[in-house]
PDB file of N, CA and C in Angstrom:
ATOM      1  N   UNK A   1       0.826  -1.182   0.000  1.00  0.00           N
ATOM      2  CA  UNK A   1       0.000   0.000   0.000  1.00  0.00           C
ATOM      3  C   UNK A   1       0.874   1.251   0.000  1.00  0.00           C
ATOM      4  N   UNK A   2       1.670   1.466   0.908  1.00  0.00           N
ATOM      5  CA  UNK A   2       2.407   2.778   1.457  1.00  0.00           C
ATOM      6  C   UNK A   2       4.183   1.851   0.461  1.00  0.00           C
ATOM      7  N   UNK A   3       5.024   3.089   0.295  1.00  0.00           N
ATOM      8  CA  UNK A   3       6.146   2.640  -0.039  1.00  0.00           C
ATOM      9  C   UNK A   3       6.785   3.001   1.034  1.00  0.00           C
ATOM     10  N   UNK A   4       6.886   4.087   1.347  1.00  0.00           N
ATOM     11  CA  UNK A   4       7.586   4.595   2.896  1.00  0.00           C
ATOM     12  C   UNK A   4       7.255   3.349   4.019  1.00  0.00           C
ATOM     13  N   UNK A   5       8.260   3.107   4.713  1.00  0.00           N
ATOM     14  CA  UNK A   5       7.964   2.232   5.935  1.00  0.00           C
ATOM     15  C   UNK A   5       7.113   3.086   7.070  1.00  0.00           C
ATOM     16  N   UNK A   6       7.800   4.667   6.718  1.00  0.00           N
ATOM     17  CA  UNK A   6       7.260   5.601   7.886  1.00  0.00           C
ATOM     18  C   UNK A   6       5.841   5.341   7.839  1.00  0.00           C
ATOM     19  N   UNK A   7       5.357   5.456   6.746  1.00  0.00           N
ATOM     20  CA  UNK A   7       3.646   5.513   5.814  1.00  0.00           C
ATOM     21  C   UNK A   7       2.880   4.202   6.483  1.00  0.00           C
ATOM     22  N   UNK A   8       3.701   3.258   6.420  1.00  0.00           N
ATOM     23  CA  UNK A   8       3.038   1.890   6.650  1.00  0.00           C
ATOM     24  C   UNK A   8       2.799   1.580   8.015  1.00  0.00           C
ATOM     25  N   UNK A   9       4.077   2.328   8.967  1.00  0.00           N
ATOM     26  CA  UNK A   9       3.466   2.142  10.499  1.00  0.00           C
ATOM     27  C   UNK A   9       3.203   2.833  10.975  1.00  0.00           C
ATOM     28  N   UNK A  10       2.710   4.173  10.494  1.00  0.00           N
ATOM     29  CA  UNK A  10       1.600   4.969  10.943  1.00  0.00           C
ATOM     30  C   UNK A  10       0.536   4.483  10.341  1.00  0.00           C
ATOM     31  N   UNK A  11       0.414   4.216   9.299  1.00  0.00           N
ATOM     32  CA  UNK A  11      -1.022   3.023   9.367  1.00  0.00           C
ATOM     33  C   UNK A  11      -1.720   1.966  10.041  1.00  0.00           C
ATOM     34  N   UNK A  12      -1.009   1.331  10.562  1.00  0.00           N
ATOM     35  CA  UNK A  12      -0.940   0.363  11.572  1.00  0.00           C
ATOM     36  C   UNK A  12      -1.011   0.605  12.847  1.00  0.00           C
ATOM     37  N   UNK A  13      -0.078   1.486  13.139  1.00  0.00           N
ATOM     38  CA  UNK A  13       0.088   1.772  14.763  1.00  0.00           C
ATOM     39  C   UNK A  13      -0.974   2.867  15.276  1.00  0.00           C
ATOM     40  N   UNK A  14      -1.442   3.735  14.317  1.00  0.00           N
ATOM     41  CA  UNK A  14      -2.148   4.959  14.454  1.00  0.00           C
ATOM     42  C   UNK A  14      -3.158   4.714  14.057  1.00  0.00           C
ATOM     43  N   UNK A  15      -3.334   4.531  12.804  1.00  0.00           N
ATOM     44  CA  UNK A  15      -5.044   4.816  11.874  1.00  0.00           C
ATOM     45  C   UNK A  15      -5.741   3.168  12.604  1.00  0.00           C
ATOM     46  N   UNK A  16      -5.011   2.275  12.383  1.00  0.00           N
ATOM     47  CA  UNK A  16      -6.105   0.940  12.954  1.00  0.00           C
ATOM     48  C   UNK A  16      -6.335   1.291  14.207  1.00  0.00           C
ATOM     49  N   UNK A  17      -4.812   1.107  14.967  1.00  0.00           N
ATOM     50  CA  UNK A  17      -5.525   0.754  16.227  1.00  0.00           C
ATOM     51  C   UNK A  17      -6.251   2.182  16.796  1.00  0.00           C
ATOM     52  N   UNK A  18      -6.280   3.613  16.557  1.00  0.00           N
ATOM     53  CA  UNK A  18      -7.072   4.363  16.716  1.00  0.00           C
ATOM     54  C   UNK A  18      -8.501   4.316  16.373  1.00  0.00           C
ATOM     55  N   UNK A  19      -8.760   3.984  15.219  1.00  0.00           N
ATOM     56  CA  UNK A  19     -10.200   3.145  14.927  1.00  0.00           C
ATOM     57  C   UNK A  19     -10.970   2.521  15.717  1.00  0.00           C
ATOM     58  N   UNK A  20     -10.155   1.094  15.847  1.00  0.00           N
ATOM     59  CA  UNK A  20     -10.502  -0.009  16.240  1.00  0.00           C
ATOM     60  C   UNK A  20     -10.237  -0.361  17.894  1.00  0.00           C
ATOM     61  N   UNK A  21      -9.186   0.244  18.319  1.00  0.00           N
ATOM     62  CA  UNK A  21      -9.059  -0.330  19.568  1.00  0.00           C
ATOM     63  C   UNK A  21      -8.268  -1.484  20.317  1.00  0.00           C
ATOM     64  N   UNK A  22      -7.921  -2.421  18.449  1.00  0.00           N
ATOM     65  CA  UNK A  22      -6.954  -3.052  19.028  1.00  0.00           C
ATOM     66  C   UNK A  22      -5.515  -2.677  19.486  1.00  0.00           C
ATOM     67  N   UNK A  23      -4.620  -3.433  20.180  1.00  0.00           N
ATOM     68  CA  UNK A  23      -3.679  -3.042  20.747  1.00  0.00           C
ATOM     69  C   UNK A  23      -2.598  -3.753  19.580  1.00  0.00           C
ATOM     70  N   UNK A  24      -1.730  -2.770  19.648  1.00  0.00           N
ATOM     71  CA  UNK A  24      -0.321  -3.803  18.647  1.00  0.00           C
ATOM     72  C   UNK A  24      -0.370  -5.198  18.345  1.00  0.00           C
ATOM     73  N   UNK A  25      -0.165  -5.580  19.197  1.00  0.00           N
ATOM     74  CA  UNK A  25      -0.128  -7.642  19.287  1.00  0.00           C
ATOM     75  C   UNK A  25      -1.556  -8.007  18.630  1.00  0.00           C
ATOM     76  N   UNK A  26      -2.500  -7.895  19.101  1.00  0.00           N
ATOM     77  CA  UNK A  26      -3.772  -7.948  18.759  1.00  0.00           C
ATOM     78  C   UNK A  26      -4.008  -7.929  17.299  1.00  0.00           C
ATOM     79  N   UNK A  27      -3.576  -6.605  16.719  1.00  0.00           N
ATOM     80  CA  UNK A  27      -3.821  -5.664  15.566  1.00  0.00           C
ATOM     81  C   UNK A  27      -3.164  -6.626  14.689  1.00  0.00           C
ATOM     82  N   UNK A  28      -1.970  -7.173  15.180  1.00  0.00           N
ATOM     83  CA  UNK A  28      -0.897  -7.968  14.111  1.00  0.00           C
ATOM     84  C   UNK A  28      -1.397  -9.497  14.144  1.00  0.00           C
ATOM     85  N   UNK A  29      -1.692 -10.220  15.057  1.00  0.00           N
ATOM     86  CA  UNK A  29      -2.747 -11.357  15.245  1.00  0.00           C
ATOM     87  C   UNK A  29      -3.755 -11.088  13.905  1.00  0.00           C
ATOM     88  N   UNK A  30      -4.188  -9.972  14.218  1.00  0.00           N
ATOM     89  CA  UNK A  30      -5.466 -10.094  13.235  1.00  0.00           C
ATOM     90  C   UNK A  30      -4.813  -9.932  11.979  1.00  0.00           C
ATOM     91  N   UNK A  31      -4.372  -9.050  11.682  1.00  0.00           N
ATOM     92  CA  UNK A  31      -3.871  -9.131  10.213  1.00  0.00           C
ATOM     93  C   UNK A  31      -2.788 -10.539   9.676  1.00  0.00           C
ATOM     94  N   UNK A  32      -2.238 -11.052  10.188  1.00  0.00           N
ATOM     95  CA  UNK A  32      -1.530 -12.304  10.566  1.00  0.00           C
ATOM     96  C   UNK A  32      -2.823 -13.339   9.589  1.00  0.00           C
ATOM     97  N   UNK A  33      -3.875 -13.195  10.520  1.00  0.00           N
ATOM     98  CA  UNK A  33      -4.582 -14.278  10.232  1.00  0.00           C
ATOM     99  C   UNK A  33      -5.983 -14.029   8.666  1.00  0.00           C
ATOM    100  N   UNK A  34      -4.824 -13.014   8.221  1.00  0.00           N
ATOM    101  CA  UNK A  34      -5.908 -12.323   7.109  1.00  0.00           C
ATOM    102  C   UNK A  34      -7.631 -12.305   7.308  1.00  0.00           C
ATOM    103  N   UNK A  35      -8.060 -11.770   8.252  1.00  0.00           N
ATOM    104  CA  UNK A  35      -9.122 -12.221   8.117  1.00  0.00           C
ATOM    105  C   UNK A  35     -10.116 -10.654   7.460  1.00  0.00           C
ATOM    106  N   UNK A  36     -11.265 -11.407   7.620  1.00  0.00           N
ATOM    107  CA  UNK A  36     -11.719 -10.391   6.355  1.00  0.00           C
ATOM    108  C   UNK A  36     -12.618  -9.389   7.077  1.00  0.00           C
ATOM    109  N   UNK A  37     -12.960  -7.987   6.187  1.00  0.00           N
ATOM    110  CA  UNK A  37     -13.231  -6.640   7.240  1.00  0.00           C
ATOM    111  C   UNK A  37     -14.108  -6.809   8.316  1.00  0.00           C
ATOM    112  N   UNK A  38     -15.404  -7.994   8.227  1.00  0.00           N
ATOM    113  CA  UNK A  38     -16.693  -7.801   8.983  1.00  0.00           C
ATOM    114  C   UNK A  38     -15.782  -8.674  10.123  1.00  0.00           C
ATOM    115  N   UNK A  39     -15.009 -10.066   9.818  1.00  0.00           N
ATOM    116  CA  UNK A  39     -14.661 -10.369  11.436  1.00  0.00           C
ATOM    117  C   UNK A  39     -13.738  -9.096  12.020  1.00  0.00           C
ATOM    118  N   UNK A  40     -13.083  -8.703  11.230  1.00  0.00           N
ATOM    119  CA  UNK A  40     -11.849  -7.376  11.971  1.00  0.00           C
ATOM    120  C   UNK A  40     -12.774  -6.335  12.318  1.00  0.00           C
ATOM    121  N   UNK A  41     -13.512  -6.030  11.714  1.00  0.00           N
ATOM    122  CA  UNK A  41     -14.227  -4.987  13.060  1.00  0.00           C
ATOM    123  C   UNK A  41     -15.525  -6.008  13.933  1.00  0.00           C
ATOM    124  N   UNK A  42     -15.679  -6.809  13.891  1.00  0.00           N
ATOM    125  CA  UNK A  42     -16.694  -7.432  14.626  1.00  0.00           C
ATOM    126  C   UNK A  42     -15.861  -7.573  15.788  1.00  0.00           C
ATOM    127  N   UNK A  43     -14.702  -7.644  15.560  1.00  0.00           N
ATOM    128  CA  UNK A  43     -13.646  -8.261  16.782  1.00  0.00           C
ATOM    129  C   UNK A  43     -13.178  -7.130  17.364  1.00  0.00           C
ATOM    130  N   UNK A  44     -13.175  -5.779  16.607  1.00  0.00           N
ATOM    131  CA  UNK A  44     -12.435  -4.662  17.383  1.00  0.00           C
ATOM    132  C   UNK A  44     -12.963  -4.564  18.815  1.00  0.00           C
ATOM    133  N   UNK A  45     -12.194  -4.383  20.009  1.00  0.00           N
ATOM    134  CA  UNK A  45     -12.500  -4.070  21.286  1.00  0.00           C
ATOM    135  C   UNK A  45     -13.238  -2.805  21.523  1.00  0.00           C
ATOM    136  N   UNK A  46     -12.828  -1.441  20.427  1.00  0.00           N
ATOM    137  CA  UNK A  46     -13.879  -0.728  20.489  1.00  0.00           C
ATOM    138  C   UNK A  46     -13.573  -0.011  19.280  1.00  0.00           C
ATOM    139  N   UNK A  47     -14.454   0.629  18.945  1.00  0.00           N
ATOM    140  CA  UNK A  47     -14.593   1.682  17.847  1.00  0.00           C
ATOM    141  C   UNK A  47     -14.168   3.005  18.551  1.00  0.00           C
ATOM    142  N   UNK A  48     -13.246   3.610  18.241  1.00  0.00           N
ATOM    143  CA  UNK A  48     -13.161   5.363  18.945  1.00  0.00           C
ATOM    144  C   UNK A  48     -14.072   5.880  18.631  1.00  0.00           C
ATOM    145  N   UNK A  49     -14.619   6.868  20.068  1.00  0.00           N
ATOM    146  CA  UNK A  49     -15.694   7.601  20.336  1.00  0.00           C
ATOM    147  C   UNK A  49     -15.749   9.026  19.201  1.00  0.00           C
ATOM    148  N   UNK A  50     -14.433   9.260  19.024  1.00  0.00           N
ATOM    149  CA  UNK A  50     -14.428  10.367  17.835  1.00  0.00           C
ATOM    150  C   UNK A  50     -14.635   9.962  16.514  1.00  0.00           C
ATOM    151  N   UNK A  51     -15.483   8.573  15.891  1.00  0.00           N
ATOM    152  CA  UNK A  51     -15.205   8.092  14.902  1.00  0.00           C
ATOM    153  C   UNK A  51     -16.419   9.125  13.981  1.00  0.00           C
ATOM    154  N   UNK A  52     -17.496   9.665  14.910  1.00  0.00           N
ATOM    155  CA  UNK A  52     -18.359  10.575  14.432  1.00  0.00           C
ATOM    156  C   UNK A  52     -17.738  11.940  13.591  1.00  0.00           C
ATOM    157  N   UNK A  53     -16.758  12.248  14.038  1.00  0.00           N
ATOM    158  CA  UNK A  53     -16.094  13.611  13.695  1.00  0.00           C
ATOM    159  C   UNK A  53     -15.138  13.225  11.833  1.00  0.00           C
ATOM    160  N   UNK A  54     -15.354  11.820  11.497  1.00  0.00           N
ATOM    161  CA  UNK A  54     -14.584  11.407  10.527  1.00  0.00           C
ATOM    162  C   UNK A  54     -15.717  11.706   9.079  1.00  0.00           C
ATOM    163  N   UNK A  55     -15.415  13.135   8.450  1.00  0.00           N
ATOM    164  CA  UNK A  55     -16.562  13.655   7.256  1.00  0.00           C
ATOM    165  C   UNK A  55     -15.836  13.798   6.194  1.00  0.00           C
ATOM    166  N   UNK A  56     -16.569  13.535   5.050  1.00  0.00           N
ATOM    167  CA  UNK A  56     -15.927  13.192   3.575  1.00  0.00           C
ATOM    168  C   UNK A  56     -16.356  12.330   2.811  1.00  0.00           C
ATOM    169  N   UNK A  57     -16.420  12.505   1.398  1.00  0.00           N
ATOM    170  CA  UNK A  57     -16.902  11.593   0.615  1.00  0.00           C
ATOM    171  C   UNK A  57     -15.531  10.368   0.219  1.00  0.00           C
ATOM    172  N   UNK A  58     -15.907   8.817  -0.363  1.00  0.00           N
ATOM    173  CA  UNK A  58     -15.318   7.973  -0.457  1.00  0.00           C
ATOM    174  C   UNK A  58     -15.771   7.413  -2.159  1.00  0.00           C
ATOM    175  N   UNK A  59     -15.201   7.526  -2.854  1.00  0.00           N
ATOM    176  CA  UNK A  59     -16.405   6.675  -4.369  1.00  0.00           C
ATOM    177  C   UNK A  59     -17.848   7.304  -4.491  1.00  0.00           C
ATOM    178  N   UNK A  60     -18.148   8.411  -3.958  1.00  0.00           N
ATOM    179  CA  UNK A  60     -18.671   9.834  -4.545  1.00  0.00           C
ATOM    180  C   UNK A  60     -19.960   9.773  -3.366  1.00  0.00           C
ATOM    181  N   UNK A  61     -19.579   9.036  -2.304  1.00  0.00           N
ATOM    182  CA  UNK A  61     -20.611   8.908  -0.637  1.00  0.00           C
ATOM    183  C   UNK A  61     -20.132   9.334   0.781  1.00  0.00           C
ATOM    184  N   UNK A  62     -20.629   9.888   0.855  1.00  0.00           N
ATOM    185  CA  UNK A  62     -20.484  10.356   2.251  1.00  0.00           C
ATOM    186  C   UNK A  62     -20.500   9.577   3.268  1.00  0.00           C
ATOM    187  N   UNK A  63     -18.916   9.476   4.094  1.00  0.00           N
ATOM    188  CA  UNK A  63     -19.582   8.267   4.768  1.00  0.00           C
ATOM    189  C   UNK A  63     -20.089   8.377   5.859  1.00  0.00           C
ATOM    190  N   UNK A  64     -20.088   9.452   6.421  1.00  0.00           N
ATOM    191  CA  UNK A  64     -21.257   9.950   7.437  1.00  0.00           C
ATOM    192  C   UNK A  64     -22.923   9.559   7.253  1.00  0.00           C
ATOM    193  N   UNK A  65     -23.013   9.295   5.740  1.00  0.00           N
ATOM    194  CA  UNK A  65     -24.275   8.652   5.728  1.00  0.00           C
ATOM    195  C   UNK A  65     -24.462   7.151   5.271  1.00  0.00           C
ATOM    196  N   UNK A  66     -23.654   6.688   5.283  1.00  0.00           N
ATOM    197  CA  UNK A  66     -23.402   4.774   4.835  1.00  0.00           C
ATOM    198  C   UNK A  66     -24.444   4.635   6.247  1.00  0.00           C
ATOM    199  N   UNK A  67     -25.589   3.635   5.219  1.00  0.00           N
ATOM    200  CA  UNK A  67     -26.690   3.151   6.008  1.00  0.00           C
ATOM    201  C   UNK A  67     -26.023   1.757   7.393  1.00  0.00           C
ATOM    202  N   UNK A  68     -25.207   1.234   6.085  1.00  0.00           N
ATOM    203  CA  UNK A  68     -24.673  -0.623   6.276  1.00  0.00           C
ATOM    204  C   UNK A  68     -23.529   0.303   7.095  1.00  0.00           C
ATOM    205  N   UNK A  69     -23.836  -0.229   8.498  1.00  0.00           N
ATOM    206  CA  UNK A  69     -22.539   0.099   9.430  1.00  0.00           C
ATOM    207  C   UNK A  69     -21.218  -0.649   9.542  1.00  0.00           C
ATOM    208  N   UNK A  70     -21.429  -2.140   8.457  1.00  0.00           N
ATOM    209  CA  UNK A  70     -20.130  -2.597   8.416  1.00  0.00           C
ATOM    210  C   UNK A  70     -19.554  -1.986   7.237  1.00  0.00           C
ATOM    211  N   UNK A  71     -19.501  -1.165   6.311  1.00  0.00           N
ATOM    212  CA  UNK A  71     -19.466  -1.036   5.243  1.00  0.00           C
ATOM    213  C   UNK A  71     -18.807   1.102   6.012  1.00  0.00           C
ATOM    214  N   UNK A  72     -19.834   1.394   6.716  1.00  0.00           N
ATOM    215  CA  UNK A  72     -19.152   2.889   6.903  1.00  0.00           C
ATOM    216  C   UNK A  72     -17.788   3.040   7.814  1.00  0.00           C
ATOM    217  N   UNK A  73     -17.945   1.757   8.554  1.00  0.00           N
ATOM    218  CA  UNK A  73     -16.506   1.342   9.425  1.00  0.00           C
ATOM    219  C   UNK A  73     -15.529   0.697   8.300  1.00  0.00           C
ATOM    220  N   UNK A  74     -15.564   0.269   7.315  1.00  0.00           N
ATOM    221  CA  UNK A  74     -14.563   0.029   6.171  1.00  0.00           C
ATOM    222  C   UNK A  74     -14.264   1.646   5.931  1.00  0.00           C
ATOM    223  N   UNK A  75     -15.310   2.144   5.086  1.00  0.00           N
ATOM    224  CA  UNK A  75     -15.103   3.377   4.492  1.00  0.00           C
ATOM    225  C   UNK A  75     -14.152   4.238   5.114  1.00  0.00           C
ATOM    226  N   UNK A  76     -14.786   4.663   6.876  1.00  0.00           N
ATOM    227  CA  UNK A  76     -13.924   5.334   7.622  1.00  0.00           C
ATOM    228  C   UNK A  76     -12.160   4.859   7.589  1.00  0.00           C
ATOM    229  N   UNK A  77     -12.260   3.639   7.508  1.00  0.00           N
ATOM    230  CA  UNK A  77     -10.552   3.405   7.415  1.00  0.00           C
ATOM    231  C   UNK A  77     -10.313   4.104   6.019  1.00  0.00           C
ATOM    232  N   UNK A  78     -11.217   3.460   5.105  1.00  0.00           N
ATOM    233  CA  UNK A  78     -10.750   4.044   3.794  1.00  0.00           C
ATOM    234  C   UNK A  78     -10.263   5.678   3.849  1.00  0.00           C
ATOM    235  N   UNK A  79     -11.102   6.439   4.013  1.00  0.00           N
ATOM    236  CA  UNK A  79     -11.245   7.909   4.312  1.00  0.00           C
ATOM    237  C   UNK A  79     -10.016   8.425   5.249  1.00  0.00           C
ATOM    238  N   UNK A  80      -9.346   7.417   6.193  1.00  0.00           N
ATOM    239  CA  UNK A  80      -7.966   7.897   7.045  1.00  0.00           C
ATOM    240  C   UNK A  80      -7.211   7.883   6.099  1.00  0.00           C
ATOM    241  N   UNK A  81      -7.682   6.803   5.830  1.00  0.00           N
ATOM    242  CA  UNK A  81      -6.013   6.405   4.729  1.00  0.00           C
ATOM    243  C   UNK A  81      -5.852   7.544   3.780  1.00  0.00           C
ATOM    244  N   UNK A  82      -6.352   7.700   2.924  1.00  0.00           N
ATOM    245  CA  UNK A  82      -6.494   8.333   1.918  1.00  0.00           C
ATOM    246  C   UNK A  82      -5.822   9.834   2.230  1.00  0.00           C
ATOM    247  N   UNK A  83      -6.098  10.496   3.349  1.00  0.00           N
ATOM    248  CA  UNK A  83      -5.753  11.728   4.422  1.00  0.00           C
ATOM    249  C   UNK A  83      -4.031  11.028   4.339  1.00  0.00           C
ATOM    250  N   UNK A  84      -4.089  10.320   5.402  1.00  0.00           N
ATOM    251  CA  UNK A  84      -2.537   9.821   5.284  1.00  0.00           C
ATOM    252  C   UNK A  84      -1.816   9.892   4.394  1.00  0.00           C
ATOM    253  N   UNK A  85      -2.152   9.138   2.994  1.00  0.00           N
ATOM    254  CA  UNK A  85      -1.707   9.277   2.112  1.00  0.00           C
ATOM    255  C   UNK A  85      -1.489  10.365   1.040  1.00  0.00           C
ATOM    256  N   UNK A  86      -2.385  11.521   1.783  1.00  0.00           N
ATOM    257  CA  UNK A  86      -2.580  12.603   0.630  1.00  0.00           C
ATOM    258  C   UNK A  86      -1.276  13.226   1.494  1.00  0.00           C
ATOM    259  N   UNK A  87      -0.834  12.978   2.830  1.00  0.00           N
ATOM    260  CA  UNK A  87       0.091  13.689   3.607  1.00  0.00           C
ATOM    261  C   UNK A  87      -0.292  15.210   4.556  1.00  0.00           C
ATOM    262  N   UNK A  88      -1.528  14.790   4.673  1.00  0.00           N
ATOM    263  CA  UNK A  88      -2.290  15.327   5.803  1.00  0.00           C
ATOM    264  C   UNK A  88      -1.722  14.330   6.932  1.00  0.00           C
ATOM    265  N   UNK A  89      -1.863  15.694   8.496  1.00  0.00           N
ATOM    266  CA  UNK A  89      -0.736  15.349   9.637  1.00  0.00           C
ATOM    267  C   UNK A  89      -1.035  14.401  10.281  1.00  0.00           C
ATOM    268  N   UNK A  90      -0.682  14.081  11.439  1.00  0.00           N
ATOM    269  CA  UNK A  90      -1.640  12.783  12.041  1.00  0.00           C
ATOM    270  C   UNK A  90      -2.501  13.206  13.136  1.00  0.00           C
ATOM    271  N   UNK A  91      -2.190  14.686  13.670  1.00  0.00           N
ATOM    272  CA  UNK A  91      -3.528  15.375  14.379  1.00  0.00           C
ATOM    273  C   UNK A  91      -4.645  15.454  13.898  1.00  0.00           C
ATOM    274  N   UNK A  92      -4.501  15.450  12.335  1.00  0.00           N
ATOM    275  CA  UNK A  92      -5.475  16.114  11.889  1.00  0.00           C
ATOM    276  C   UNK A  92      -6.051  14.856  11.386  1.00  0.00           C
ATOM    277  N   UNK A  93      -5.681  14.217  11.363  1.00  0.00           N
ATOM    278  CA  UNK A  93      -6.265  12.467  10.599  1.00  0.00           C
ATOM    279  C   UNK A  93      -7.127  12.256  12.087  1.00  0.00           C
ATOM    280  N   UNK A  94      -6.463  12.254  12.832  1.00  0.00           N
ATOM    281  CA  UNK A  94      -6.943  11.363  14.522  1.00  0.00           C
ATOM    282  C   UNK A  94      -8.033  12.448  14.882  1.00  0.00           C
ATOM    283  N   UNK A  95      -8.106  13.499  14.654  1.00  0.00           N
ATOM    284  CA  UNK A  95      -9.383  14.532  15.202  1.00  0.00           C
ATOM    285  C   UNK A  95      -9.151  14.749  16.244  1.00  0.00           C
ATOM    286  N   UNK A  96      -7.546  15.058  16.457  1.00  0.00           N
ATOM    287  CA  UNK A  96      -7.111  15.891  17.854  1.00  0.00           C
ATOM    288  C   UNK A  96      -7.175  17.087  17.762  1.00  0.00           C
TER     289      UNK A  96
END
């Protein structure tokens, strides 16, 4: 995804487990065991409480309005990433 290593573990260390809630070990367990988006967030320990503050369109939708809540918890990762990758900061990705 990322070519930078910097890119790739701020993805990991920041954008998931800020999301999701898992912890490092956890986070790498899960990806380890490829599993697919609905068990990885079915399994997250929690969703961050600021996940409301995450606004923007994704493939021309807002995902503030994605009905299918497994599908707006994809998006929302989608929507970090994309920030990350455009090289927007990581305050401003995390909604500090």
């Amino acid at each position: 995804m990322f070519k930078k290593p910097k890119r790739k573990a701020e993805l990991k260390q920041k954008l998931m487990i800020w999301l999701t809630g898992y912890d490092e070990k956890m986070l790498q367990e899960q990806l380890n065991k490829e599993v697919d988006f609905e068990t990885f967030f079915n399994q997250a320990p929690h969703i961050n409480d600021n996940v409301s503050l995450i606004k923007g369109k994704i493939c021309g939708y807002r995902v503030e309005a994605v009905e299918d809540k497994l599908m707006q918890k994809i998006r929302y990762l989608d929507l970090l990433v994309d920030e990350l990758s455009g090289g927007k900061g990581m305050d401003k990705i995390l909604r500090k």
